[in-house]
C-alpha atoms as a PDB file:
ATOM      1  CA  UNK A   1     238.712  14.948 -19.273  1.00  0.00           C
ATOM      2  CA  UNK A   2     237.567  13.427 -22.440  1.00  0.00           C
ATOM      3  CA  UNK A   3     237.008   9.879 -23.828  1.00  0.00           C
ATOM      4  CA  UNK A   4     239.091   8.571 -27.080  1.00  0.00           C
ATOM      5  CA  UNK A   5     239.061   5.337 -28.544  1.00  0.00           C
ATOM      6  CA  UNK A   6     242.222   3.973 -28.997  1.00  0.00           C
ATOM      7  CA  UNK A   7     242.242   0.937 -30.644  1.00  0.00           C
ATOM      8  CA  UNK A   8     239.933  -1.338 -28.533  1.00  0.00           C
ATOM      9  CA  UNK A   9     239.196   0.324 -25.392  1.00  0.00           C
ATOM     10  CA  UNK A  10     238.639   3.963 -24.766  1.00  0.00           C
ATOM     11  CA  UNK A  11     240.831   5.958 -22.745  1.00  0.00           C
ATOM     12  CA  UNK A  12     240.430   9.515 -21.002  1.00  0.00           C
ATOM     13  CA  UNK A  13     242.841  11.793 -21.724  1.00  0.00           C
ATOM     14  CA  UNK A  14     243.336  15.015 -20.223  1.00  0.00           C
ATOM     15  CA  UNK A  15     241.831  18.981 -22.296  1.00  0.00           C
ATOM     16  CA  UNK A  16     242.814  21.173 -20.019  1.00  0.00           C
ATOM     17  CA  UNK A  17     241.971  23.799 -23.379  1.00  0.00           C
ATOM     18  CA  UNK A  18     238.324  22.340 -23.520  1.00  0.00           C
ATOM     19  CA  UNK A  19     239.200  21.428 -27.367  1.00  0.00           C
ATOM     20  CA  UNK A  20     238.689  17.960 -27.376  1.00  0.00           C
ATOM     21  CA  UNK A  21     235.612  16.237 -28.957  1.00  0.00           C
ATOM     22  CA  UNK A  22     232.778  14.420 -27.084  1.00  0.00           C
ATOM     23  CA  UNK A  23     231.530  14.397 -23.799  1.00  0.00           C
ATOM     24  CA  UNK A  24     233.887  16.104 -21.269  1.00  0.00           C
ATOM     25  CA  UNK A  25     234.081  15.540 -17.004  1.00  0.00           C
ATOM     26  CA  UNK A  26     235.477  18.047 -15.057  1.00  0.00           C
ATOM     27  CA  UNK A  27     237.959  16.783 -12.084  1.00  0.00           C
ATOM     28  CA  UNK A  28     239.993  18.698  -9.459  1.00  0.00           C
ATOM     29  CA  UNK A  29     243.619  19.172 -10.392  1.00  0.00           C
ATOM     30  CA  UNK A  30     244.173  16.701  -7.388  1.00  0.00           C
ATOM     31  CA  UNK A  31     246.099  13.436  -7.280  1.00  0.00           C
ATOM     32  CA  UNK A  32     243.737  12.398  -4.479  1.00  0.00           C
ATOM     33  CA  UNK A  33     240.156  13.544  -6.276  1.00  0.00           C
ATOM     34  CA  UNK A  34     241.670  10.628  -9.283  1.00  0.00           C
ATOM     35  CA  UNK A  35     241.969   8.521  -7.083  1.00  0.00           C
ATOM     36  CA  UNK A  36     238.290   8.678  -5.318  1.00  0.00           C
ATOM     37  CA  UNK A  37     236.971   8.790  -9.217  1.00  0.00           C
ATOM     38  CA  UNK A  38     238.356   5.633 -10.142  1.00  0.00           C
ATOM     39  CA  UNK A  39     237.411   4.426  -6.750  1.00  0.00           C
ATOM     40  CA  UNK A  40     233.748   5.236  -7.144  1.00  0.00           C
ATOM     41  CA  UNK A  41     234.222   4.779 -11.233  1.00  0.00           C
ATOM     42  CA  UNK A  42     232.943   8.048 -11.976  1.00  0.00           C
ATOM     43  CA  UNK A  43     234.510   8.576 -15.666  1.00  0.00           C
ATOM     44  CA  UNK A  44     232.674   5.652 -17.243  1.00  0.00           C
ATOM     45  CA  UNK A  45     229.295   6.967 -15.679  1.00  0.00           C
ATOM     46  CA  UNK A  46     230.356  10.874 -16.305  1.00  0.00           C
ATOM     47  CA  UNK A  47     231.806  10.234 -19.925  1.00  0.00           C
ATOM     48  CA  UNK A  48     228.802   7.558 -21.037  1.00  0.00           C
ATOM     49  CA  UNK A  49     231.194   4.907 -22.067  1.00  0.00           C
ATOM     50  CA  UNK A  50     230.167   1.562 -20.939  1.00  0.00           C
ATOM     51  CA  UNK A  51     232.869  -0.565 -19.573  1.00  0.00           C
ATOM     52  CA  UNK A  52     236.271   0.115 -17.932  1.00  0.00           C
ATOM     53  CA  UNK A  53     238.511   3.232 -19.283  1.00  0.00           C
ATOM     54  CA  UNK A  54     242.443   3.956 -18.998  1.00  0.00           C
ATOM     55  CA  UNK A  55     242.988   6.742 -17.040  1.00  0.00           C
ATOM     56  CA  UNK A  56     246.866   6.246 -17.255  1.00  0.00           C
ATOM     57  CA  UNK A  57     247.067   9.599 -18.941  1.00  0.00           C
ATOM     58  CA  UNK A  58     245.076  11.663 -16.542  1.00  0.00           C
ATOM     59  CA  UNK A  59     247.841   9.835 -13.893  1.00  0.00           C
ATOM     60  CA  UNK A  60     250.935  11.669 -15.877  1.00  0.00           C
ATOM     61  CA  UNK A  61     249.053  14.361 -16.603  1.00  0.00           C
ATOM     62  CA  UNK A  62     248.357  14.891 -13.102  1.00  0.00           C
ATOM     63  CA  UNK A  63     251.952  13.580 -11.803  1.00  0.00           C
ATOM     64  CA  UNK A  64     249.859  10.698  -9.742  1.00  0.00           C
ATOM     65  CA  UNK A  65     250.958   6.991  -8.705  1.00  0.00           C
ATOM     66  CA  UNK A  66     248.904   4.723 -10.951  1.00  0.00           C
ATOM     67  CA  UNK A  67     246.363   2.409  -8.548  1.00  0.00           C
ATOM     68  CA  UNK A  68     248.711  -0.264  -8.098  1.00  0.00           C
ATOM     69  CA  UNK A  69     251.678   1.384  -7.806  1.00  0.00           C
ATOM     70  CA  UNK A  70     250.269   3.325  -4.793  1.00  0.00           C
ATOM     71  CA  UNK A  71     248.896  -0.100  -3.202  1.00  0.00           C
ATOM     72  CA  UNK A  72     252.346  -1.654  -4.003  1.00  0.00           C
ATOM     73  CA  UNK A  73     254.129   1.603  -2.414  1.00  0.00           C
ATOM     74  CA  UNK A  74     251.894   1.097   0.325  1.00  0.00           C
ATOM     75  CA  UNK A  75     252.542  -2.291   1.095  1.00  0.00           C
ATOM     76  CA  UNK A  76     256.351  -2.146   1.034  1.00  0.00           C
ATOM     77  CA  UNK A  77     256.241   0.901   3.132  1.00  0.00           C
ATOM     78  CA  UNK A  78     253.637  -0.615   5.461  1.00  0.00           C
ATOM     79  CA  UNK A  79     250.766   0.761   7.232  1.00  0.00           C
ATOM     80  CA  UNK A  80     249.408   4.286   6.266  1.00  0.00           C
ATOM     81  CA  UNK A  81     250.042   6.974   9.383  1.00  0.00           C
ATOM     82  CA  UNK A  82     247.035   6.786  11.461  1.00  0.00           C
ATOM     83  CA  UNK A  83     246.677  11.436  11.013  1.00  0.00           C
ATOM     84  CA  UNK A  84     246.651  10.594   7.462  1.00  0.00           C
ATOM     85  CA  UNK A  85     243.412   8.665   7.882  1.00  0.00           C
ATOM     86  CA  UNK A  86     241.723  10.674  10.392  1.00  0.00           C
ATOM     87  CA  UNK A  87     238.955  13.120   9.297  1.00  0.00           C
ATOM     88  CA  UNK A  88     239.606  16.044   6.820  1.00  0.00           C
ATOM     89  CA  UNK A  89     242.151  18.871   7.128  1.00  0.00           C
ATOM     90  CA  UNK A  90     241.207  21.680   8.182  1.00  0.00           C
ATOM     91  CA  UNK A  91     242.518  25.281   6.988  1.00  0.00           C
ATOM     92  CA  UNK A  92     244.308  27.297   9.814  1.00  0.00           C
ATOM     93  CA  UNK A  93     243.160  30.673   8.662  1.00  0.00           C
END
Protein backbone atom coordinates (compact mmCIF):
# COMPACT_ATOMS: atom_id res chain seq x y z
CA UNK A 1 0.00 0.00 0.00
CA UNK A 2 1.09 3.42 -0.86
CA UNK A 3 -0.08 7.02 -0.15
CA UNK A 4 -1.17 9.49 -3.20
CA UNK A 5 -2.51 12.78 -2.99
CA UNK A 6 -5.43 13.22 -4.81
CA UNK A 7 -6.63 16.46 -4.82
CA UNK A 8 -7.05 17.37 -1.08
CA UNK A 9 -6.69 14.35 0.91
CA UNK A 10 -4.38 11.47 0.35
CA UNK A 11 -5.54 8.16 -0.41
CA UNK A 12 -3.80 4.58 -0.27
CA UNK A 13 -3.95 2.76 -3.13
CA UNK A 14 -2.97 -0.66 -3.61
CA UNK A 15 1.20 -1.81 -5.52
CA UNK A 16 0.94 -5.11 -5.40
CA UNK A 17 4.31 -4.64 -8.11
CA UNK A 18 6.15 -2.53 -5.35
CA UNK A 19 6.38 0.35 -8.18
CA UNK A 20 4.72 3.00 -6.59
CA UNK A 21 6.52 6.07 -5.07
CA UNK A 22 6.83 6.93 -1.33
CA UNK A 23 6.53 5.18 1.70
CA UNK A 24 4.90 1.71 1.29
CA UNK A 25 2.88 -0.65 4.27
CA UNK A 26 2.63 -4.08 3.78
CA UNK A 27 -0.99 -5.72 4.68
CA UNK A 28 -2.30 -9.31 4.47
CA UNK A 29 -4.31 -10.02 1.35
CA UNK A 30 -7.25 -10.30 3.95
CA UNK A 31 -10.60 -8.51 3.99
CA UNK A 32 -10.51 -8.93 7.78
CA UNK A 33 -6.59 -7.66 8.41
CA UNK A 34 -8.30 -4.03 6.48
CA UNK A 35 -10.55 -3.99 8.56
CA UNK A 36 -8.43 -4.26 12.04
CA UNK A 37 -6.00 -1.51 10.19
CA UNK A 38 -8.51 1.00 9.84
CA UNK A 39 -9.77 -0.04 13.19
CA UNK A 40 -6.49 0.59 14.95
CA UNK A 41 -5.62 3.41 12.04
CA UNK A 42 -2.51 1.85 11.15
CA UNK A 43 -1.99 3.41 7.46
CA UNK A 44 -1.80 7.02 8.63
CA UNK A 45 0.85 5.96 11.36
CA UNK A 46 2.59 3.26 8.83
CA UNK A 47 2.48 5.65 5.68
CA UNK A 48 3.50 9.08 7.82
CA UNK A 49 0.59 11.03 6.57
CA UNK A 50 -1.04 13.00 9.22
CA UNK A 51 -4.74 12.95 9.21
CA UNK A 52 -7.40 10.51 7.91
CA UNK A 53 -6.71 8.53 4.42
CA UNK A 54 -9.24 6.79 1.85
CA UNK A 55 -8.71 3.38 1.80
CA UNK A 56 -11.74 2.85 -0.63
CA UNK A 57 -9.31 1.45 -3.13
CA UNK A 58 -7.53 -1.05 -0.99
CA UNK A 59 -11.56 -2.15 -0.28
CA UNK A 60 -12.01 -3.02 -4.27
CA UNK A 61 -8.81 -4.01 -4.55
CA UNK A 62 -9.27 -6.44 -1.93
CA UNK A 63 -13.11 -7.27 -2.86
CA UNK A 64 -14.03 -5.95 0.93
CA UNK A 65 -17.37 -4.22 2.30
CA UNK A 66 -16.40 -0.61 2.91
CA UNK A 67 -16.78 0.20 7.01
CA UNK A 68 -20.21 1.23 6.80
CA UNK A 69 -21.50 -0.93 4.50
CA UNK A 70 -20.44 -3.89 6.73
CA UNK A 71 -22.03 -2.07 9.94
CA UNK A 72 -25.15 -1.34 7.78
CA UNK A 73 -25.11 -5.18 6.52
CA UNK A 74 -24.78 -5.97 9.99
CA UNK A 75 -27.52 -4.19 11.34
CA UNK A 76 -30.17 -5.26 8.82
CA UNK A 77 -29.07 -8.77 9.20
CA UNK A 78 -28.92 -8.47 12.99
CA UNK A 79 -26.67 -9.84 15.52
CA UNK A 80 -23.27 -11.42 14.43
CA UNK A 81 -23.29 -15.52 15.16
CA UNK A 82 -21.98 -15.91 18.55
CA UNK A 83 -18.83 -18.90 16.77
CA UNK A 84 -18.02 -16.01 14.69
CA UNK A 85 -16.95 -14.03 17.74
CA UNK A 86 -15.46 -16.64 19.78
CA UNK A 87 -11.63 -16.98 19.90
CA UNK A 88 -9.49 -17.69 16.73
CA UNK A 89 -9.79 -20.60 14.29
CA UNK A 90 -7.85 -23.05 14.57
CA UNK A 91 -6.25 -25.24 11.61
CA UNK A 92 -7.40 -28.97 11.64
CA UNK A 93 -4.17 -30.38 10.36
Amino acid sequence: MVAEVDGDSPVVVPDPRRRRPGRGAWLHPDPACLRLAERRRAFPRALRVRGSLDTSAVHEHFGAEQPQQAAQDRTDAGSVPRQATEGKQVDPS
